[in-house]
C-alpha atoms as a PDB file:
ATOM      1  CA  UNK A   1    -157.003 156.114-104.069  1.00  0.00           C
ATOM      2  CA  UNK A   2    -158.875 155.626-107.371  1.00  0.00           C
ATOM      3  CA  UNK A   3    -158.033 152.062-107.351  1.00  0.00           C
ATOM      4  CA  UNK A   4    -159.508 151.585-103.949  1.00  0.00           C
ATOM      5  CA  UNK A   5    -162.599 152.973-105.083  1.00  0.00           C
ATOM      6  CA  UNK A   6    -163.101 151.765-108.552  1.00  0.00           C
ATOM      7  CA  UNK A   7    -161.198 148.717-108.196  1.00  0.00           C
ATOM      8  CA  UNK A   8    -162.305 145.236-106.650  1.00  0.00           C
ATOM      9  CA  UNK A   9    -165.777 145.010-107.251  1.00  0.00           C
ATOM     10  CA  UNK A  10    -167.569 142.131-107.113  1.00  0.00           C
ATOM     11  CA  UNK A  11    -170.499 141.038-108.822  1.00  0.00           C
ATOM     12  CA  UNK A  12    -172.991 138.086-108.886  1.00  0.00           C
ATOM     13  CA  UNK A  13    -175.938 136.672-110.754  1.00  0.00           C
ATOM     14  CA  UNK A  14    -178.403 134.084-110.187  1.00  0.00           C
ATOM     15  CA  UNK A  15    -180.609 132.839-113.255  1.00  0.00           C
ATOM     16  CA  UNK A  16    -183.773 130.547-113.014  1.00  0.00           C
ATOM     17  CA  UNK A  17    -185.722 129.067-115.298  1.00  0.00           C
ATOM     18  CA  UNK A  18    -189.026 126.798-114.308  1.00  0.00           C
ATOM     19  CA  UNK A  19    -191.406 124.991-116.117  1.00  0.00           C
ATOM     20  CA  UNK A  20    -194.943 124.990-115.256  1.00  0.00           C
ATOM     21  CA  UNK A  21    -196.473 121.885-113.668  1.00  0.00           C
ATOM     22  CA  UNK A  22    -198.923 120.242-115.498  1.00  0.00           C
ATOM     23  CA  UNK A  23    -202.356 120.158-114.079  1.00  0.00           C
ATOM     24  CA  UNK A  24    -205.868 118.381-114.837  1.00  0.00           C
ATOM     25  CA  UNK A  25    -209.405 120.345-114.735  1.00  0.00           C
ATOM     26  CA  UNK A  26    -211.528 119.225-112.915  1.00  0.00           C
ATOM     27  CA  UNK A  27    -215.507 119.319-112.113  1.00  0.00           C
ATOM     28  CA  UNK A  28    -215.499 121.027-108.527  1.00  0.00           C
ATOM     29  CA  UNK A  29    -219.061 120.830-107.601  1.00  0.00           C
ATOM     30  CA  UNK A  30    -221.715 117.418-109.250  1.00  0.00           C
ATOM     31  CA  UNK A  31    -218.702 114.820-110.258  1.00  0.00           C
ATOM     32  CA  UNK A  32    -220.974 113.805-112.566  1.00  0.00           C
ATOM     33  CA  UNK A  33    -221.974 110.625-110.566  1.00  0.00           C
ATOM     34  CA  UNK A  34    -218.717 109.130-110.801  1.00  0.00           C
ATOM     35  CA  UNK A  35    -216.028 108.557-108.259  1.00  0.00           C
ATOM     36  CA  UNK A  36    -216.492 107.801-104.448  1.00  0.00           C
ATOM     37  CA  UNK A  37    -217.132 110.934-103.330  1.00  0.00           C
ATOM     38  CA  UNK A  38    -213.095 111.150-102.629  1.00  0.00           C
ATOM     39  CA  UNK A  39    -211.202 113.687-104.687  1.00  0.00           C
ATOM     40  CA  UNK A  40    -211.812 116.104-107.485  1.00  0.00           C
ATOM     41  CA  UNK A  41    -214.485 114.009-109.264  1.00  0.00           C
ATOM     42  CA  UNK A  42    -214.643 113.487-113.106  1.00  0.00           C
ATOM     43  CA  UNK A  43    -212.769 115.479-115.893  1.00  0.00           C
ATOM     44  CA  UNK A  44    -214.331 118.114-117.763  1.00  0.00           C
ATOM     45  CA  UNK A  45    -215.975 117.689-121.456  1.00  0.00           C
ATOM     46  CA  UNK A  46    -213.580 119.638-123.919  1.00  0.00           C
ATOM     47  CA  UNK A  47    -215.596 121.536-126.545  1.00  0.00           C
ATOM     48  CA  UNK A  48    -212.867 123.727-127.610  1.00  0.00           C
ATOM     49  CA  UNK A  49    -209.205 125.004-127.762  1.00  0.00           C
ATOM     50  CA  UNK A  50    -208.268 126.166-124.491  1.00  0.00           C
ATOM     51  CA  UNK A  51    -205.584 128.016-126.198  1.00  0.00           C
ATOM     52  CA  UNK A  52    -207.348 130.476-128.261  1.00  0.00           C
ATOM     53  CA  UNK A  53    -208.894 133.521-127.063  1.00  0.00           C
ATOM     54  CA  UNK A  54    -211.231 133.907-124.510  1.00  0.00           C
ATOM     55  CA  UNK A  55    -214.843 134.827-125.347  1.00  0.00           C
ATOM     56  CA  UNK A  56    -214.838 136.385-122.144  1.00  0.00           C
ATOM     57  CA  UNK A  57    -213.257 139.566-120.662  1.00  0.00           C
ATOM     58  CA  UNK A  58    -210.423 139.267-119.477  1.00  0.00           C
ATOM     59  CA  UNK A  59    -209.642 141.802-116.547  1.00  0.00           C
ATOM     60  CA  UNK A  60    -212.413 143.005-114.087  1.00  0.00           C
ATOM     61  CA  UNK A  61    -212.427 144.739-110.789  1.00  0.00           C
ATOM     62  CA  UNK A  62    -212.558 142.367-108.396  1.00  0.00           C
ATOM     63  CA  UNK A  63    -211.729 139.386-110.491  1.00  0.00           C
ATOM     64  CA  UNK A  64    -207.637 138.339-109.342  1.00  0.00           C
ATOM     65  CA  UNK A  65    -205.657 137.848-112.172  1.00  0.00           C
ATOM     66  CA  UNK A  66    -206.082 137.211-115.773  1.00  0.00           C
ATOM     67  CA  UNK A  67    -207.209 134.290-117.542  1.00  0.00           C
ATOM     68  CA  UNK A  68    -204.273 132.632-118.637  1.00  0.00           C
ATOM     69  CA  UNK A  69    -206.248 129.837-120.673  1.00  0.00           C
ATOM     70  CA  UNK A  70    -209.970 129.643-122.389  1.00  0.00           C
ATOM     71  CA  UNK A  71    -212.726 128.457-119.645  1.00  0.00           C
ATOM     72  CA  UNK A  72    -215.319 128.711-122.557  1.00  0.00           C
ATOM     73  CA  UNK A  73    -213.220 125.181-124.236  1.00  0.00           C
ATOM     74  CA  UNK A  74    -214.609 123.523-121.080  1.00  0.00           C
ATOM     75  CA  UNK A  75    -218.137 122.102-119.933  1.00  0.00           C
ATOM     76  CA  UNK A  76    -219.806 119.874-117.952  1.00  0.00           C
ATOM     77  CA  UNK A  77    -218.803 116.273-118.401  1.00  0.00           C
ATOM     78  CA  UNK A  78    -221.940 114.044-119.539  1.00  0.00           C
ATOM     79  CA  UNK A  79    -223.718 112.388-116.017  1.00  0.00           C
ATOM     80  CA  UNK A  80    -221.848 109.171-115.528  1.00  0.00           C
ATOM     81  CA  UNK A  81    -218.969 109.883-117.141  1.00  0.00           C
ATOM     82  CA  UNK A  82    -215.444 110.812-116.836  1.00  0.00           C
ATOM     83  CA  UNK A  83    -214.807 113.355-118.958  1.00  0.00           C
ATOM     84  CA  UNK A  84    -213.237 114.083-122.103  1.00  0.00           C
ATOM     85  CA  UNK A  85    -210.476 116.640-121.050  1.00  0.00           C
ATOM     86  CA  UNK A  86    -206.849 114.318-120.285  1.00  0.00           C
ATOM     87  CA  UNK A  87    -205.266 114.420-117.483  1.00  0.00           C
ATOM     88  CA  UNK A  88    -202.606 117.384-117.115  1.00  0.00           C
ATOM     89  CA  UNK A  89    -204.222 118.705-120.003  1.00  0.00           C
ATOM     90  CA  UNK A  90    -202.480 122.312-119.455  1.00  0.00           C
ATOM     91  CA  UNK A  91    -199.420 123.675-117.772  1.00  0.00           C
ATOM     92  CA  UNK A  92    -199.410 126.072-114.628  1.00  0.00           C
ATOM     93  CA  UNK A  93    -197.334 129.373-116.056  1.00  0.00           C
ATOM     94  CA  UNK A  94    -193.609 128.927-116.138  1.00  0.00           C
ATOM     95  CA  UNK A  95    -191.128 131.018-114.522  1.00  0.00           C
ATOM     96  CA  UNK A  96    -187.776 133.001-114.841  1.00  0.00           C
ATOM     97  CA  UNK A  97    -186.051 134.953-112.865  1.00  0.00           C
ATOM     98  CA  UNK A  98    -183.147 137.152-112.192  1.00  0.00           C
ATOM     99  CA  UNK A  99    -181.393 137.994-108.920  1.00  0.00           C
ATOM    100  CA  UNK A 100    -178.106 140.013-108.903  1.00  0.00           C
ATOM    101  CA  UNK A 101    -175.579 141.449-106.132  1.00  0.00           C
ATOM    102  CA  UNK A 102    -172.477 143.912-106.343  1.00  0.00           C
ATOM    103  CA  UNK A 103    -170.104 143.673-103.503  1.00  0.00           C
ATOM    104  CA  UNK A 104    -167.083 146.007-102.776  1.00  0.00           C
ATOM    105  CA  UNK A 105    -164.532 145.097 -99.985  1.00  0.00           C
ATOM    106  CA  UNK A 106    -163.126 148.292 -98.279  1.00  0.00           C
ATOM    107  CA  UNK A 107    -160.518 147.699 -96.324  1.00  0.00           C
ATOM    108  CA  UNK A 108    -158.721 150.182 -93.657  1.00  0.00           C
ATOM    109  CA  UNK A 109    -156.224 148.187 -91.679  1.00  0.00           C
ATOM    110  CA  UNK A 110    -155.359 145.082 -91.819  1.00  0.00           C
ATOM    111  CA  UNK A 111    -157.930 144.096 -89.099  1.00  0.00           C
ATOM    112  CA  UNK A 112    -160.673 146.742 -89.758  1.00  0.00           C
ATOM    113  CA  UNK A 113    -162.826 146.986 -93.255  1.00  0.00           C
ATOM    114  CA  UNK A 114    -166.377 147.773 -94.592  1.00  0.00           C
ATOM    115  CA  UNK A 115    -168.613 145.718 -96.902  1.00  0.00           C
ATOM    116  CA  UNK A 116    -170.864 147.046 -99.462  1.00  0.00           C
ATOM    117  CA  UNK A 117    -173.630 145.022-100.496  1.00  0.00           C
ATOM    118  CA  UNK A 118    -176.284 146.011-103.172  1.00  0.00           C
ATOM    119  CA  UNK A 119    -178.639 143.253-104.152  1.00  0.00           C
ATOM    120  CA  UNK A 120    -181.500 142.984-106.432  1.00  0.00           C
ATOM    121  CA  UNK A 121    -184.157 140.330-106.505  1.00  0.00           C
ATOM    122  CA  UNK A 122    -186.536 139.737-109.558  1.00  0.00           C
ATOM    123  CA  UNK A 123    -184.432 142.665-111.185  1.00  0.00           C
ATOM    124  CA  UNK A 124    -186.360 142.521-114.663  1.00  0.00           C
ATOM    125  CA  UNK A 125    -189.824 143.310-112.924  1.00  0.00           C
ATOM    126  CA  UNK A 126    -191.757 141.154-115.029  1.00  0.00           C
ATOM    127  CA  UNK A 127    -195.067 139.557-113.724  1.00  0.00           C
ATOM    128  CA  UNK A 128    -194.439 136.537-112.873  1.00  0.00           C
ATOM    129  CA  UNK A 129    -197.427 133.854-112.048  1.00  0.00           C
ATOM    130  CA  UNK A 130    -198.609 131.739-109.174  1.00  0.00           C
ATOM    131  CA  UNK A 131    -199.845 128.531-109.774  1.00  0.00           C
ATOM    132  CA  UNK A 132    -203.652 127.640-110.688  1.00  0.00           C
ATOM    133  CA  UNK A 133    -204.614 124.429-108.912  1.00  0.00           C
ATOM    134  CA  UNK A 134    -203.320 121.136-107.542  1.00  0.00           C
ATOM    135  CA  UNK A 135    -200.994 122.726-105.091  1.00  0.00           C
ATOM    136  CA  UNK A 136    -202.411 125.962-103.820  1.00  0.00           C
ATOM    137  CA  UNK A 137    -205.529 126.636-101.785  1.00  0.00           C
ATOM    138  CA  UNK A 138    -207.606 128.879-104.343  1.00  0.00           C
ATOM    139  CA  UNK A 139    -208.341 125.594-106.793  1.00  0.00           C
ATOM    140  CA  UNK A 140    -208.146 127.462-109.951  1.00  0.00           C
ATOM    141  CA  UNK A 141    -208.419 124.285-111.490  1.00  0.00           C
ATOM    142  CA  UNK A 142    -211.825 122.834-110.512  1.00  0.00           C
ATOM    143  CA  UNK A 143    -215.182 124.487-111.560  1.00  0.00           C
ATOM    144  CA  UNK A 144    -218.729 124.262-111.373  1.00  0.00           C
ATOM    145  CA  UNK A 145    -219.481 127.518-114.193  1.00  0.00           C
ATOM    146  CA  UNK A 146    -219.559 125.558-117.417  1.00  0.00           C
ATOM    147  CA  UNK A 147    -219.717 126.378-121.104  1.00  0.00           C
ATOM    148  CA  UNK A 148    -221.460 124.713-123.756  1.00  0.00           C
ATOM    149  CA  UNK A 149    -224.756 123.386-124.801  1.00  0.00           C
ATOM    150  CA  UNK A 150    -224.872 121.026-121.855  1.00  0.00           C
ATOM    151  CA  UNK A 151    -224.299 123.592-119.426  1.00  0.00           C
ATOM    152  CA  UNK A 152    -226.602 122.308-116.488  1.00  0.00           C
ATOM    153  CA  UNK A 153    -226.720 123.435-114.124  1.00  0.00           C
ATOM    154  CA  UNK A 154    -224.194 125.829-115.093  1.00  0.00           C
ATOM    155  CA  UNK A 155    -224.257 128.688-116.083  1.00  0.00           C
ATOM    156  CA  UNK A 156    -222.041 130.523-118.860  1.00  0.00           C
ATOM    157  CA  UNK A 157    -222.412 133.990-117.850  1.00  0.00           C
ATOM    158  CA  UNK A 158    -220.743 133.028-114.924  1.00  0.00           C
ATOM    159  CA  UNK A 159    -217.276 132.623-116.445  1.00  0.00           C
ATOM    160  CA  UNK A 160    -216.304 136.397-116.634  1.00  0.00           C
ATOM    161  CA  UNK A 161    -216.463 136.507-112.696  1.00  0.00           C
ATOM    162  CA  UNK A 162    -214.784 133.367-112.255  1.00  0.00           C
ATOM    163  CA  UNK A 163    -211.217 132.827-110.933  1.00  0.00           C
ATOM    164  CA  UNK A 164    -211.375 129.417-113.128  1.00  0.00           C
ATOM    165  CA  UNK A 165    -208.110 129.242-114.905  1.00  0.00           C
ATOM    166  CA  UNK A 166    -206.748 132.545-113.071  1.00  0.00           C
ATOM    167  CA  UNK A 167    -203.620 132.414-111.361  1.00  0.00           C
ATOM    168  CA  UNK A 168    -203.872 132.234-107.690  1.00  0.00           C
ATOM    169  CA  UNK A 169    -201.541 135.379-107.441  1.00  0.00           C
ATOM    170  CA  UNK A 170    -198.226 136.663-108.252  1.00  0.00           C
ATOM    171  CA  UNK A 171    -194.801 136.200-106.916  1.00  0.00           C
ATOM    172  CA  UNK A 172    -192.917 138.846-105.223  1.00  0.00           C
ATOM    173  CA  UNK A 173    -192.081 142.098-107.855  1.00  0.00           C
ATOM    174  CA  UNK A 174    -188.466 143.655-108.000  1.00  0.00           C
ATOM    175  CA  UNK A 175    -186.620 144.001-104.989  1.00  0.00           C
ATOM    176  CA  UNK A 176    -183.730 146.189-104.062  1.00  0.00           C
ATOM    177  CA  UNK A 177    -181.511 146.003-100.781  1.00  0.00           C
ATOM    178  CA  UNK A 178    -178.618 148.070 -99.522  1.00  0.00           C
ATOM    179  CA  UNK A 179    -176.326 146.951 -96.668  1.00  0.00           C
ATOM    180  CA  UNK A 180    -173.305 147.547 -94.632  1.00  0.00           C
ATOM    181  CA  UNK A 181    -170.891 145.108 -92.556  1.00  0.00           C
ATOM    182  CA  UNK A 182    -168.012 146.497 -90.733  1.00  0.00           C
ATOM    183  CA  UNK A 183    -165.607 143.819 -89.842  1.00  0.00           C
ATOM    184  CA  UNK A 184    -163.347 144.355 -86.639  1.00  0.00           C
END
């Protein structure tokens, strides 16, 4: 009896690791007189690290996500130029994740049984990002609030309220399921 309890459990594990995609920034709104009107237009000037801390608060009602990079390290690129930011300049947040499942065969006869499934999804519960531009519909990675001493027309204190370099969301949190099969 003990041994058909305790005894013949299953379990399974599924581990993922992702990098993030690399994407360009972009400006969303003048182009700065280059291109043909067809795409994202011209690069953005870099004035800064877009690594180090942002200047600018970071959470705020309203506001969907945190800042995962510096916008202040970005302004508008000079009129008629390209840019100074490279292409795929940053990375979109990478991602792990952990799925699990315990199974337990119970069987009564040798044509009747139960299954027990538990299964967990995202078991570690850990925030996991969406991506900011290039493939998603918000365009995290295009902006026309700029930083910097050649700013126009943009304006700086528009960064705090700006979903520039925010994550688009987040994926699904932990997720636990129960279920039973009865085989006949």
């Amino acid at each position: 009896m003990t041994h058909k309890l305790l005894g013949g459990w299953q379990i399974s594990g599924l581990f993922t690791y992702q990098t993030g995609t690399p994407f360009s920034v972009t400006d969303g709104l003048y182009g700065a007189g280059v291109g043909n009107g067809i795409g994202s237009g011209a690069y953005l000037d870099q004035i800064g690290n877009p690594y180090s801390t942002p200047s600018v608060p970071q959470n705020l009602p309203g506001v969907q996500g945190p800042l995962l990079y510096n916008p202040a390290a970005f302004a508008a690129p000079q009129g008629l130029t390209f840019g100074t930011a490279q292409r795929n300049v940053l990375n979109n947040p990478s991602r792990y994740n952990l799925d699990t499942g315990l199974f337990k065969h119970f069987a009564f006869t040798e044509s009747k049984a139960l299954e027990f499934r538990a299964e967990g999804f995202n078991v570690m519960n850990h925030t996991q990002w969406s991506p900011l531009g290039g493939n998603n519909s918000t365009g995290n990675n295009s902006t026309s609030c700029f930083a910097g001493s050649n700013n126009s027309p943009g304006d700086p204190s528009c960064l705090p309220s700006s979903n520039f370099l925010r994550p688009g969301g987040a994926h699904n949190p932990r997720i636990l399921q129960l279920g039973l099969k009865l085989l006949f």
